[in-house]
N, C-alpha and C. Protein backbone atom coordinates (compact mmCIF):
# COMPACT_ATOMS: atom_id res chain seq x y z
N UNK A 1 66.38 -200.01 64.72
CA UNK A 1 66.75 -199.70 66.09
C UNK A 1 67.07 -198.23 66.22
N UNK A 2 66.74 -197.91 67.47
CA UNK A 2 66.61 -196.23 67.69
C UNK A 2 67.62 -196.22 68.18
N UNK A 3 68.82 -195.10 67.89
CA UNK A 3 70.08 -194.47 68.12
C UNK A 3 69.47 -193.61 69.43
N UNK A 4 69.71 -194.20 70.84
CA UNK A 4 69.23 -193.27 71.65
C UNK A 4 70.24 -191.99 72.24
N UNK A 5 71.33 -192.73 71.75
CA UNK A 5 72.44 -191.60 72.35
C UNK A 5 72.60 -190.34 71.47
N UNK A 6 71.62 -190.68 70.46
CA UNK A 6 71.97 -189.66 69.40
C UNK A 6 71.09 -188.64 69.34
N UNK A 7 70.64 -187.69 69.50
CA UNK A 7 69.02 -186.94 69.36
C UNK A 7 69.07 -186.59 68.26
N UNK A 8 69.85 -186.33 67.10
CA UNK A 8 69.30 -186.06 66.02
C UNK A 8 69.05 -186.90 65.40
N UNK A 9 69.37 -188.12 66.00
CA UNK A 9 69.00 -189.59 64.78
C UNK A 9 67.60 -189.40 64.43
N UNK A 10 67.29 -189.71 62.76
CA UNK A 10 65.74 -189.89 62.31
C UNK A 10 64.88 -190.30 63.58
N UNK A 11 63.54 -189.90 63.86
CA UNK A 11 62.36 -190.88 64.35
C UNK A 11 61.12 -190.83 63.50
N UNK A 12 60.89 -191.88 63.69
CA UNK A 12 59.23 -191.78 63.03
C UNK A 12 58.51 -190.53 64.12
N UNK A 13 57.21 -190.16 63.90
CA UNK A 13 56.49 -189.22 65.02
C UNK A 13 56.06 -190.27 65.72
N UNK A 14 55.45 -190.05 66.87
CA UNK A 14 54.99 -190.77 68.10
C UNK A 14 53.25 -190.71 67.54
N UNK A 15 52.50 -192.06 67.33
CA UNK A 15 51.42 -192.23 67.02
C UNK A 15 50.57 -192.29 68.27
N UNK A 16 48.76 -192.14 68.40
CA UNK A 16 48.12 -192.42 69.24
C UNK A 16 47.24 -193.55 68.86
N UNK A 17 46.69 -193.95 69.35
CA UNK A 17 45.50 -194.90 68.57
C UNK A 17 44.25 -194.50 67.52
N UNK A 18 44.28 -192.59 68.19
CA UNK A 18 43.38 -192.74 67.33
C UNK A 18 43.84 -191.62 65.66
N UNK A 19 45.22 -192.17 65.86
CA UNK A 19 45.70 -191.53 64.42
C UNK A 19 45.09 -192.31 63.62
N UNK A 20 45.26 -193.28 63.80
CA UNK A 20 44.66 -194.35 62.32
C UNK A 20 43.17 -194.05 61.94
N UNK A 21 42.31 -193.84 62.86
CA UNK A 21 41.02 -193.73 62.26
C UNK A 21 40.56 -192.73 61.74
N UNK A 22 41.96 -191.59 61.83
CA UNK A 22 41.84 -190.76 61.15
C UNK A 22 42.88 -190.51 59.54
N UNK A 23 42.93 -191.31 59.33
CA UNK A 23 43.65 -191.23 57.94
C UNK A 23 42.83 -191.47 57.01
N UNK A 24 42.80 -190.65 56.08
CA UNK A 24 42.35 -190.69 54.58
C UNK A 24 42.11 -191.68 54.35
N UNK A 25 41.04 -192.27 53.26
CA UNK A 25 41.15 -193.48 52.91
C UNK A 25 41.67 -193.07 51.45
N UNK A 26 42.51 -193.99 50.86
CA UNK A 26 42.76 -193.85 49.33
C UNK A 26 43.83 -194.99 48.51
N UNK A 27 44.77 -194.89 47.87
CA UNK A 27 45.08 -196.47 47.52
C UNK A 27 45.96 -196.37 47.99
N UNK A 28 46.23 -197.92 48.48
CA UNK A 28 47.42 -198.57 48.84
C UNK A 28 48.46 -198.39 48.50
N UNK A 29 49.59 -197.78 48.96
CA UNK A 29 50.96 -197.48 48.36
C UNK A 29 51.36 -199.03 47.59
N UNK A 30 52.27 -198.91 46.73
CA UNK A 30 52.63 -200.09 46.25
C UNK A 30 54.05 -200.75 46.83
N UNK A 31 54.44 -201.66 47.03
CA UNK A 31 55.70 -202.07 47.88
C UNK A 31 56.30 -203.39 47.03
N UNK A 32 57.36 -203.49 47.54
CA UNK A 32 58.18 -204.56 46.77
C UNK A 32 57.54 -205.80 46.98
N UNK A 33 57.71 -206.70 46.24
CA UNK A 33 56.82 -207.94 45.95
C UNK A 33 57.84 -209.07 47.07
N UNK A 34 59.18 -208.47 47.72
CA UNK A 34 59.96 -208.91 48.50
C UNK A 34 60.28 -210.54 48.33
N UNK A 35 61.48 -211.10 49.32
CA UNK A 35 62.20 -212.54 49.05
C UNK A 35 61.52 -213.55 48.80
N UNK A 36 60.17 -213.64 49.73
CA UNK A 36 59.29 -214.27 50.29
C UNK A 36 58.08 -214.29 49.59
N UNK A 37 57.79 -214.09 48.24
CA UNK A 37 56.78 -214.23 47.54
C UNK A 37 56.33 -215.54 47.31
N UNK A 38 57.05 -216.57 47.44
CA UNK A 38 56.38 -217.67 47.00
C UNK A 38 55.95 -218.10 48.25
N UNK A 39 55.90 -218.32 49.62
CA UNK A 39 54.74 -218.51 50.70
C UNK A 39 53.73 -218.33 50.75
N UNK A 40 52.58 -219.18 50.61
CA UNK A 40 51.63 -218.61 50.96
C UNK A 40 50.41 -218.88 49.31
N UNK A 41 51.58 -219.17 48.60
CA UNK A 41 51.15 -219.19 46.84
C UNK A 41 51.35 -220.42 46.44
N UNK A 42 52.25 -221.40 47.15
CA UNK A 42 52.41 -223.32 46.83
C UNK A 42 53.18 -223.78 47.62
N UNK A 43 51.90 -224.97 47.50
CA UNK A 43 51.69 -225.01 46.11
C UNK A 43 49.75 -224.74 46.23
N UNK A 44 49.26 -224.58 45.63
CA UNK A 44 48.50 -224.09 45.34
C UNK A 44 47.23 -224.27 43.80
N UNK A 45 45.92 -224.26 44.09
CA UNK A 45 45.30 -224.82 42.85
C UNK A 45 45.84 -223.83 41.60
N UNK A 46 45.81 -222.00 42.11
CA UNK A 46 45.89 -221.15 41.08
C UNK A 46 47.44 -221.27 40.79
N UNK A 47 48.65 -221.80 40.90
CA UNK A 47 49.58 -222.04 40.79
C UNK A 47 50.07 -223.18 39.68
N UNK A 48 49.66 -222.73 38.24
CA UNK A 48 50.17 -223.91 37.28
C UNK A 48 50.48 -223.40 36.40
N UNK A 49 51.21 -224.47 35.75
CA UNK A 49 51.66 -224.15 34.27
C UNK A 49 50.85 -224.89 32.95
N UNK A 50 49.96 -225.45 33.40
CA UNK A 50 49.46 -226.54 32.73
C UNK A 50 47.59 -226.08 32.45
N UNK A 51 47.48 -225.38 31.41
CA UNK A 51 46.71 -225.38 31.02
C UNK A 51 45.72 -225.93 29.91
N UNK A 52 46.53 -226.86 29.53
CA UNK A 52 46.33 -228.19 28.30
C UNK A 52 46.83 -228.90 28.05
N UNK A 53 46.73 -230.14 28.54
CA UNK A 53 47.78 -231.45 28.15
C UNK A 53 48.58 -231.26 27.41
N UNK A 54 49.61 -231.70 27.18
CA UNK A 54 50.31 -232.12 25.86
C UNK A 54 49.57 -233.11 24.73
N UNK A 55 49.50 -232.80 23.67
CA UNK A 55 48.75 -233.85 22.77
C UNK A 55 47.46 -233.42 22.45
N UNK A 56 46.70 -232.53 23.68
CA UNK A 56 45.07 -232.12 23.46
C UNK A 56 45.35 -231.48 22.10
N UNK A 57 43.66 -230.92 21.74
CA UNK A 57 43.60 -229.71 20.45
C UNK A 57 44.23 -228.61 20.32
N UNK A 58 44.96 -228.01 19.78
CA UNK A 58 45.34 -227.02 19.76
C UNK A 58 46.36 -226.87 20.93
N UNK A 59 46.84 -227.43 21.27
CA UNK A 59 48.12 -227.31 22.61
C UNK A 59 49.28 -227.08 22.20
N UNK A 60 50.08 -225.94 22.72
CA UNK A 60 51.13 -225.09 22.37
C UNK A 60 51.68 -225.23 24.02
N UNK A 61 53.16 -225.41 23.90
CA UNK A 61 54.20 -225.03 24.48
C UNK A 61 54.84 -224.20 24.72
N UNK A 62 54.65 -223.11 25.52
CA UNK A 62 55.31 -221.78 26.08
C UNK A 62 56.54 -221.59 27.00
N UNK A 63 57.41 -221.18 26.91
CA UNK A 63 58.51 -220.97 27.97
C UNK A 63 59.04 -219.17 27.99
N UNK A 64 59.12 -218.78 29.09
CA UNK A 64 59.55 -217.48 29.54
C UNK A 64 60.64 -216.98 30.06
N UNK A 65 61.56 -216.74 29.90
CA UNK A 65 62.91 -216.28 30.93
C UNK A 65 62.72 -214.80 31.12
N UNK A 66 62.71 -214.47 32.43
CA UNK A 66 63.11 -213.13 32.64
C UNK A 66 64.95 -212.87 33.32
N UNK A 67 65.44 -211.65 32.66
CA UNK A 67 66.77 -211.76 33.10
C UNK A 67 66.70 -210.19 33.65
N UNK A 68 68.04 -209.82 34.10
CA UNK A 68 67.85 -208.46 35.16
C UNK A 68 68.65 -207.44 34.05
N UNK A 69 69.14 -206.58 34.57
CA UNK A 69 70.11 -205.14 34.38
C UNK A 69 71.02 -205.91 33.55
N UNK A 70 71.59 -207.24 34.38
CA UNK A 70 73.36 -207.42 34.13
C UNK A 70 72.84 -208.72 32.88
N UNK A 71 72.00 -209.17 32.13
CA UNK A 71 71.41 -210.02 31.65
C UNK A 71 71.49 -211.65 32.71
N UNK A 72 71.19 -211.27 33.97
CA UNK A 72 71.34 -212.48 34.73
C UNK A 72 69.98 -213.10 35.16
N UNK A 73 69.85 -214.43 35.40
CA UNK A 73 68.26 -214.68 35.24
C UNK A 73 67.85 -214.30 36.38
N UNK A 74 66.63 -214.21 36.84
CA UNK A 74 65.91 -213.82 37.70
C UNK A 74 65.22 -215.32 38.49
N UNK A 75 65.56 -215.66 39.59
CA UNK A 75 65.42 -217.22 39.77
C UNK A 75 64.20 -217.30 40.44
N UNK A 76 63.81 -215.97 41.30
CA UNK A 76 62.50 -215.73 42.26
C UNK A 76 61.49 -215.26 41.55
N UNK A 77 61.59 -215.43 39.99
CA UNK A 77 60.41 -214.34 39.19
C UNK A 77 58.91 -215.01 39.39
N UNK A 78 57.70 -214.30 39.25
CA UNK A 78 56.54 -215.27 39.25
C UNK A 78 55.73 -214.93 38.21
N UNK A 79 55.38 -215.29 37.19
CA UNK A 79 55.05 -215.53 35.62
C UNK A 79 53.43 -215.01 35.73
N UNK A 80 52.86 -214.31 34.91
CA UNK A 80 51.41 -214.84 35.22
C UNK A 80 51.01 -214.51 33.58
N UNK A 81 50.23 -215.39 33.39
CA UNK A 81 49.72 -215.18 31.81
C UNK A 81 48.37 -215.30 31.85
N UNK A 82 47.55 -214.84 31.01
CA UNK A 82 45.86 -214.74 30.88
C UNK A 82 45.80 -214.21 29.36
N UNK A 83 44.93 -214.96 28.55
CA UNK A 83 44.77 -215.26 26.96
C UNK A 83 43.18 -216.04 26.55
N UNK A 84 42.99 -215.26 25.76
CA UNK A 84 41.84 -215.71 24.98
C UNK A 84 42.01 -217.97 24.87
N UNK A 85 41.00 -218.78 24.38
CA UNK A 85 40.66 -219.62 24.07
C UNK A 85 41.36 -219.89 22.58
N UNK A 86 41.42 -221.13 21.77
CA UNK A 86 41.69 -220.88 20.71
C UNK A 86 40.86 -220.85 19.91
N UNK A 87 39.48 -220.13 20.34
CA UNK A 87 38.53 -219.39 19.28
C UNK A 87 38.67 -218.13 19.79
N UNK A 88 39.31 -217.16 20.54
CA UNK A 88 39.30 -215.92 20.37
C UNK A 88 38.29 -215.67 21.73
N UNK A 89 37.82 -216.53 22.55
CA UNK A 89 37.16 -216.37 23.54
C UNK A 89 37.85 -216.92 25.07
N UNK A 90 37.07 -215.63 26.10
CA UNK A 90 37.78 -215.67 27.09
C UNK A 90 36.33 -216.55 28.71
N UNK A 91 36.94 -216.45 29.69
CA UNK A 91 36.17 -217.39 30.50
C UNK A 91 34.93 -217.11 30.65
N UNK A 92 34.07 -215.89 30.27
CA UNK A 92 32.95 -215.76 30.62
C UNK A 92 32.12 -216.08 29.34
N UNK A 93 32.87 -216.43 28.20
CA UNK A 93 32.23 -217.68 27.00
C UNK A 93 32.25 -218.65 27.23
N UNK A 94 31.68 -219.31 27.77
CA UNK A 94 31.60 -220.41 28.10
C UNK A 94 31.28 -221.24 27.03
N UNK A 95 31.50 -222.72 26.46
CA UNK A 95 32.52 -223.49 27.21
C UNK A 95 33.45 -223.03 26.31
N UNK A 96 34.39 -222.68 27.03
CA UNK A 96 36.19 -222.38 26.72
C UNK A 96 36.24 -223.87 25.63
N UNK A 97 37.39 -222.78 24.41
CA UNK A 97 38.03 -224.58 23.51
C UNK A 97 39.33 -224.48 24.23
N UNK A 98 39.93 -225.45 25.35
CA UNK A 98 40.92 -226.22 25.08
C UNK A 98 41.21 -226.92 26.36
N UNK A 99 40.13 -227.45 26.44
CA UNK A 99 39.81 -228.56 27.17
C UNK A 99 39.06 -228.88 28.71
N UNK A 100 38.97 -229.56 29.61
CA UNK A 100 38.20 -229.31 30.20
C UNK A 100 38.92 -228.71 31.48
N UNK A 101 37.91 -227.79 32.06
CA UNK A 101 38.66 -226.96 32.95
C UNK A 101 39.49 -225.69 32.86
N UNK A 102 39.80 -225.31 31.36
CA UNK A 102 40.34 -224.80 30.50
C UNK A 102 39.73 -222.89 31.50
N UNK A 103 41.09 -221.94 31.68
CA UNK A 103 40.08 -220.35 32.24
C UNK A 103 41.52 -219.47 31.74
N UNK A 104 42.38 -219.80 30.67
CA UNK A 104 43.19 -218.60 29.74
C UNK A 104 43.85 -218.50 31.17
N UNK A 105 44.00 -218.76 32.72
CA UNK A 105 45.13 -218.29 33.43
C UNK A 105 45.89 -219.26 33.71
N UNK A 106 47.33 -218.42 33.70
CA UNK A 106 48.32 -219.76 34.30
C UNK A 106 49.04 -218.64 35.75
N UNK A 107 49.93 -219.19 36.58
CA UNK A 107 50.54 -218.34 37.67
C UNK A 107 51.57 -219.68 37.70
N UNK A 108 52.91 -218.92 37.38
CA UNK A 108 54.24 -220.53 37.24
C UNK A 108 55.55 -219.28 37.77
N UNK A 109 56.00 -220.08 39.07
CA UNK A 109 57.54 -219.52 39.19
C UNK A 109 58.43 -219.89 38.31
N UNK A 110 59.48 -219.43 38.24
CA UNK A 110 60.46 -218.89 37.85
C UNK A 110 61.61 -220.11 38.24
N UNK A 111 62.18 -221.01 37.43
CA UNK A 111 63.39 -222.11 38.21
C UNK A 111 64.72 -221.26 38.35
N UNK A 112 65.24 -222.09 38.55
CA UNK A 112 66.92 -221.37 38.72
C UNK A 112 67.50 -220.31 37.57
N UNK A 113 67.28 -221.06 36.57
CA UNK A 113 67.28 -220.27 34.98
C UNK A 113 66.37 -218.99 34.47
N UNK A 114 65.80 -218.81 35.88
CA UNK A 114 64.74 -217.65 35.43
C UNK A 114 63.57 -217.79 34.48
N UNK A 115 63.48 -219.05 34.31
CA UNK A 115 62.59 -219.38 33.42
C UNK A 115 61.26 -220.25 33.74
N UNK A 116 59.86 -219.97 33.08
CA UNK A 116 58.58 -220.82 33.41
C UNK A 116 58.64 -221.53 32.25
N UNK A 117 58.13 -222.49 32.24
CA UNK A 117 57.01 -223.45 31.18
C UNK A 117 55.51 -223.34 31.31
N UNK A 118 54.93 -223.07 30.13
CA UNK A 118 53.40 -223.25 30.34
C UNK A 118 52.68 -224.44 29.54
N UNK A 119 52.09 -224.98 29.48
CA UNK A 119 51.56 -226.08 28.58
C UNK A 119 50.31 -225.37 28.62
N UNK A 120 49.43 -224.67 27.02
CA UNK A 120 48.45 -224.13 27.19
C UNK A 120 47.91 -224.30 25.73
N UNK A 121 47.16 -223.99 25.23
CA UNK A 121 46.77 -224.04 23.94
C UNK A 121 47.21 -222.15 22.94
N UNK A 122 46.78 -222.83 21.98
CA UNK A 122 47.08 -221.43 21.11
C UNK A 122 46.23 -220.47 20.86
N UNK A 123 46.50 -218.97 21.53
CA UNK A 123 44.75 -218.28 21.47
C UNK A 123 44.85 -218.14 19.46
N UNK A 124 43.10 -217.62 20.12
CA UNK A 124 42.75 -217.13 18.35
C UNK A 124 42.76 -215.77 18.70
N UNK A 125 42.04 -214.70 17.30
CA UNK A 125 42.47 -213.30 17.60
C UNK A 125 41.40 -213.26 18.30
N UNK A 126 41.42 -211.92 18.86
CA UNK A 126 40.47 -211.20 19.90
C UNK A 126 40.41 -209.59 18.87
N UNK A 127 38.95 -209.33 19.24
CA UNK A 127 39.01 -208.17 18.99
C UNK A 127 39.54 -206.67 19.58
N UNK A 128 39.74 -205.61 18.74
CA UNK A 128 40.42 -204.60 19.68
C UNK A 128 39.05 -203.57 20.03
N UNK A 129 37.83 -203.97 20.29
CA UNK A 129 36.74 -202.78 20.59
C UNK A 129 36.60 -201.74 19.76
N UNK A 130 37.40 -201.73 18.83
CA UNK A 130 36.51 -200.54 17.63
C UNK A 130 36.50 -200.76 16.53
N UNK A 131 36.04 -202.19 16.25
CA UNK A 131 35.83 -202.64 15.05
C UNK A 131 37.24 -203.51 14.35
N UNK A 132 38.55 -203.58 14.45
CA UNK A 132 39.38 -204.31 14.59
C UNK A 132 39.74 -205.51 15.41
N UNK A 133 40.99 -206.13 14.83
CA UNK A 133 41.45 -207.34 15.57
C UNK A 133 42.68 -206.86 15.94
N UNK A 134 42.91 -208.10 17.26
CA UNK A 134 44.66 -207.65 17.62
C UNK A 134 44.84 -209.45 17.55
N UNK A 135 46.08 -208.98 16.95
CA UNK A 135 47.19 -210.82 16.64
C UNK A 135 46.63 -211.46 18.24
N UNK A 136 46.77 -212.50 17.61
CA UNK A 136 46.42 -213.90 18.57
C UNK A 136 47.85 -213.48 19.74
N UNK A 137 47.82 -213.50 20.97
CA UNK A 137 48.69 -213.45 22.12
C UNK A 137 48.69 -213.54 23.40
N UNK A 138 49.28 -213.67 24.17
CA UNK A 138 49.41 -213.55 25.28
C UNK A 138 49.88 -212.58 26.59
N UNK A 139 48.98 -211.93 27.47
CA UNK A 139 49.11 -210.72 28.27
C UNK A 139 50.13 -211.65 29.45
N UNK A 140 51.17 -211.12 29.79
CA UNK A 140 52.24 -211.17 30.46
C UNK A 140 52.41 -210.64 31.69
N UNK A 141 52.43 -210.97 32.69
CA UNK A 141 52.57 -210.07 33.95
C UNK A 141 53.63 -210.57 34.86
N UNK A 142 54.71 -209.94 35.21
CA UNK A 142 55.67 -210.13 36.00
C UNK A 142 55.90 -209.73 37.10
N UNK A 143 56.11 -210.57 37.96
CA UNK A 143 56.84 -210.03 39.74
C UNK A 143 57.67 -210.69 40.00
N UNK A 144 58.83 -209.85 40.69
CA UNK A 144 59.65 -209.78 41.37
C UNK A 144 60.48 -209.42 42.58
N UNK A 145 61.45 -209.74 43.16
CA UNK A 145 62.09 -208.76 44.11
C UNK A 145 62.46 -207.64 43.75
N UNK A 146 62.05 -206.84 44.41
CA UNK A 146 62.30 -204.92 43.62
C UNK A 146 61.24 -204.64 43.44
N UNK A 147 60.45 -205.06 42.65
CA UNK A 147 59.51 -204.82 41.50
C UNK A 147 58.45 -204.24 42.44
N UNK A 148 57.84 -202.55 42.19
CA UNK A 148 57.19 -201.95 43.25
C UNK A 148 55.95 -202.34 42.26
N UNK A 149 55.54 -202.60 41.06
CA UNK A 149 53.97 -202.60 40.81
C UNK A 149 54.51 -203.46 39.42
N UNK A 150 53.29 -204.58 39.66
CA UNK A 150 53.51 -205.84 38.34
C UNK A 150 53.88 -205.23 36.79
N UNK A 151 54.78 -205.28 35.85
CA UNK A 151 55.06 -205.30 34.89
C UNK A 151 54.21 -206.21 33.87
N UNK A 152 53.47 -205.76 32.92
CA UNK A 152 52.78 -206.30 32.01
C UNK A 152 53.46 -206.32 30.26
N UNK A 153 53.52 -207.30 30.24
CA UNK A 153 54.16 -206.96 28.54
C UNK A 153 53.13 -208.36 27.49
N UNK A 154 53.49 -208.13 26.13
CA UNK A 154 52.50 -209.62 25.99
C UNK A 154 54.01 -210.72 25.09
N UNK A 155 53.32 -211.82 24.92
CA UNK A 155 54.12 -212.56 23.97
C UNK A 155 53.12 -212.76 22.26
N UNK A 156 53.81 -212.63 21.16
CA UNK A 156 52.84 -212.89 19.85
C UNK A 156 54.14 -213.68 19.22
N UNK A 157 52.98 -214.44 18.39
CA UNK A 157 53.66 -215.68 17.94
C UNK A 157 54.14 -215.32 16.70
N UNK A 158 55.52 -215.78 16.09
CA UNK A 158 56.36 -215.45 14.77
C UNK A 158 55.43 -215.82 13.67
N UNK A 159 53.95 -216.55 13.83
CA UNK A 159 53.87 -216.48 12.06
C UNK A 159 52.86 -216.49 11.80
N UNK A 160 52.57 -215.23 12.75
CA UNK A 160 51.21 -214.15 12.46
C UNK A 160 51.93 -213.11 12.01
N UNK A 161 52.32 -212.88 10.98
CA UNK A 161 53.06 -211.68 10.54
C UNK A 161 51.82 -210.49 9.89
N UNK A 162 50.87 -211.17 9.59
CA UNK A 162 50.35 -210.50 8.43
C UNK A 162 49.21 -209.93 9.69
N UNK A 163 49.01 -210.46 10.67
CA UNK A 163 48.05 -210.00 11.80
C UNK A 163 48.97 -209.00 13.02
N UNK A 164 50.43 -209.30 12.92
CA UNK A 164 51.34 -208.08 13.82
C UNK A 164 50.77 -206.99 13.23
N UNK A 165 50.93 -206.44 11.73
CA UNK A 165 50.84 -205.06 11.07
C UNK A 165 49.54 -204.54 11.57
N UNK A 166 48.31 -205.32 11.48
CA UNK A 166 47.25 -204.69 12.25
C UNK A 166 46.84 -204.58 13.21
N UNK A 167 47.51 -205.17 14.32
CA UNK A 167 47.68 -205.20 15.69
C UNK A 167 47.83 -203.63 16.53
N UNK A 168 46.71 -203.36 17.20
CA UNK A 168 47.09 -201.42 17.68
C UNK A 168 47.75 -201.54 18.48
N UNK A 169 48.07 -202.31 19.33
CA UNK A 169 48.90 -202.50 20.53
C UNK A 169 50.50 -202.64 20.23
N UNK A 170 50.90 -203.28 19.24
CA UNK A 170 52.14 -203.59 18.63
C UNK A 170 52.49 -202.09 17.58
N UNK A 171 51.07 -201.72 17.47
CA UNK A 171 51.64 -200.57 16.94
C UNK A 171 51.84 -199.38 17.75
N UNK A 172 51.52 -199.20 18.80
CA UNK A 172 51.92 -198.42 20.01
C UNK A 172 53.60 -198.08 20.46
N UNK A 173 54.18 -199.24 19.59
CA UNK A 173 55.73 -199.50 19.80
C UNK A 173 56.10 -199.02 18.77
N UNK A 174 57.61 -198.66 18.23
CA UNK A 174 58.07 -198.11 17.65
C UNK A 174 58.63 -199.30 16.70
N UNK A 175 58.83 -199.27 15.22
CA UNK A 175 58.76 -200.39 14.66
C UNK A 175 59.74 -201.62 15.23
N UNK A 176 61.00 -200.92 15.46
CA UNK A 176 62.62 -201.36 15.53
C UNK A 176 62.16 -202.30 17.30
N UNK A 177 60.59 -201.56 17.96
CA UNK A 177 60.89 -202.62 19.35
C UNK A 177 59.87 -203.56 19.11
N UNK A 178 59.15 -203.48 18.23
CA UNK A 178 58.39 -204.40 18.38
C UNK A 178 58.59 -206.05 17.74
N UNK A 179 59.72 -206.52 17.37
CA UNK A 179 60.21 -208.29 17.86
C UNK A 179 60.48 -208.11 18.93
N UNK A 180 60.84 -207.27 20.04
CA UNK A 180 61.18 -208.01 21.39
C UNK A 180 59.85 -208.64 22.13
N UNK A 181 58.81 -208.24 21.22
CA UNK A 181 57.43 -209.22 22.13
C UNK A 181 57.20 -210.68 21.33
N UNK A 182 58.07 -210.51 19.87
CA UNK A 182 57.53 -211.66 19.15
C UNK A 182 58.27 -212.97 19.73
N UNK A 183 57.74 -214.28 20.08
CA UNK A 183 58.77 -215.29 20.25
C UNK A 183 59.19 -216.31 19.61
N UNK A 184 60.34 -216.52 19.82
CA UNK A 184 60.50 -217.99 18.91
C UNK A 184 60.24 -218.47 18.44
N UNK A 185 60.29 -219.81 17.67
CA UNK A 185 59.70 -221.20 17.74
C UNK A 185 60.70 -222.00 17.53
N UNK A 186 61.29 -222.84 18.59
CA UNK A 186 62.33 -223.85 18.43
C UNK A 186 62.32 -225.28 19.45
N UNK A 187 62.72 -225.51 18.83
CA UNK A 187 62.40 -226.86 19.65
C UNK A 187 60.94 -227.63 19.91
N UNK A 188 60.12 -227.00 19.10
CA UNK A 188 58.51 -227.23 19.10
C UNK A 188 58.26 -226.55 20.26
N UNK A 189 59.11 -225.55 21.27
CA UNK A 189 58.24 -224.44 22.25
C UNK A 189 58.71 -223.45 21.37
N UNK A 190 57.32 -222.01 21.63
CA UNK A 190 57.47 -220.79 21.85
C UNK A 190 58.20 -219.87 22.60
N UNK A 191 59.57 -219.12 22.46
CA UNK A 191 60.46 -218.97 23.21
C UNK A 191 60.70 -217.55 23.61
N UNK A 192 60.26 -216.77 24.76
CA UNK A 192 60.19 -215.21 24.43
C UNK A 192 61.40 -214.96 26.38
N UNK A 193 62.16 -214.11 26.33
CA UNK A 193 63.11 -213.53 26.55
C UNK A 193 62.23 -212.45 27.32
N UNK A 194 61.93 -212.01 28.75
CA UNK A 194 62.18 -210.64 28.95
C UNK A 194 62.90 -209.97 29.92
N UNK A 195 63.38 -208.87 29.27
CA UNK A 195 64.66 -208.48 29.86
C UNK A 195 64.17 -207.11 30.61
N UNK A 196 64.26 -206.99 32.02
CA UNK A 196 63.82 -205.81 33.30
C UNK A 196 64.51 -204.43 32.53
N UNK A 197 65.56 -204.92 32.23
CA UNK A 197 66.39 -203.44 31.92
C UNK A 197 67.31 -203.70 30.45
N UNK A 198 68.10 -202.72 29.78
CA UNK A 198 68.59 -202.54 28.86
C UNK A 198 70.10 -203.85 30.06
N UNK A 199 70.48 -204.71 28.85
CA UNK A 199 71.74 -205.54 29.60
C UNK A 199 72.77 -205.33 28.05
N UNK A 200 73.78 -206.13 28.52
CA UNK A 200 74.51 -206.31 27.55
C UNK A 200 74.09 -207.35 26.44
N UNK A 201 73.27 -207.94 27.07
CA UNK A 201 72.44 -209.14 26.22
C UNK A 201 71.58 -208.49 25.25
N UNK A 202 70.95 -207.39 25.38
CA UNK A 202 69.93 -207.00 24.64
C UNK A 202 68.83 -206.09 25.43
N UNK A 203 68.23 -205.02 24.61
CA UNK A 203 67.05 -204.23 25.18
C UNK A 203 66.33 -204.39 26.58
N UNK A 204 65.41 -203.40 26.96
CA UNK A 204 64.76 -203.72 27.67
C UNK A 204 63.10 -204.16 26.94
N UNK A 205 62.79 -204.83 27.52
CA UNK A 205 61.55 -205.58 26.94
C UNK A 205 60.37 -204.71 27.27
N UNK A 206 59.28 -203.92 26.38
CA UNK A 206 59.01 -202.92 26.10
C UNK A 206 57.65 -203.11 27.23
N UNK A 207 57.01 -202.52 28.32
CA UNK A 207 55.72 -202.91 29.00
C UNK A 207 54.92 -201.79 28.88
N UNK A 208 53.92 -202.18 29.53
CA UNK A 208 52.35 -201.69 29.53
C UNK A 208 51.63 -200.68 30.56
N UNK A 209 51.83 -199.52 30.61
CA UNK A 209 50.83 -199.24 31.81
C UNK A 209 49.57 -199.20 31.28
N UNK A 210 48.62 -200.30 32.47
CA UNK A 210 47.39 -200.50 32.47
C UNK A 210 46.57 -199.64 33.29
């Protein structure tokens, strides 16, 4: 609302119609992912956590918590994961191993606890394009309220140890950060923690510009 009694209050400039057709074209500023992210998204087909039965071949149990600054969970977060097959192949190999219908994406909110479940299978390695492999894992992408452009981090599983060391991506990190991508294994799920900011709980969880 415009302060009219005020003349020095801020104004935007006064637009015409044909300001707009004259603006640059170039990219989209980026903006907060705001309260209201889940409208519009579920429920929804691309909206699951369930990318392999329980019981199928190779089916692994994933769970995610994201927590904030103060280590408090994040209850509005929206998860997105995309991962190789568990032969190391992604959707345009067709036929995908882990089952039918099977395309390496999941998209799962966030419950009260800040936390997703995925039911998905276990990738195999993938190569890194110059003649190497990178550890079997999972690419991570996070949104939130605040959050001006998606956060990418991955999850790798505790007992690929001997495939972390040759991993270039894990080696991009400094030795001392790289368990904050490794996760768990308890309870028969995979259990990985990421944290927006340095909390009293622990680090900030190390991401990716893509």
């Amino acid at each position: 609302m415009i302060d009219t009694a005020n003349p020095q209050a801020p104004r935007y400039p006064a637009l015409t119609g044909r300001d707009q057709d004259e603006v640059p074209f170039g990219v989209t500023p980026s903006q907060t992912v705001g309260p209201y992210v889940h409208i519009g998204l579920e429920p929804d087909w691309t909206t699951s956590g369930t990318l392999a039965e329980p019981g199928s071949p190779d089916h692994i149990r994933v769970s995610i918590a994201v927590v904030d600054g103060e280590g408090t969970p994040v209850a509005d977060a929206m998860i997105e994961t995309w991962q190789a097959d568990a032969s190391g192949r992604f959707v345009d190999d067709v036929p995908l191993v882990g089952g039918s219908g099977f395309t390496g994406f999941s998209r799962v909110f966030a419950d009260e606890t800040g936390t997703v479940t995925i039911d998905t299978v276990r990738p195999g390695a993938i190569g890194d394009g110059a003649g190497g492999t990178q550890a079997p894992h999972l690419e991570v992408g996070v949104f939130a309220r605040g959050i001006l452009k998606r956060l990418v981090t991955r999850l790798y599983f505790p007992e690929d140890v001997e495939a972390h060391a040759g991993d270039p991506v894990l080696a991009l990190l400094p030795e001392d950060r790289r368990g904050l991508l490794i996760a768990d294994h308890r309870d028969g799920t995979y259990h990985l923690t990421i944290a927006l900011q340095d909390s009293p709980a622990g680090p900030e969880t190390p991401f990716f510009d893509l």
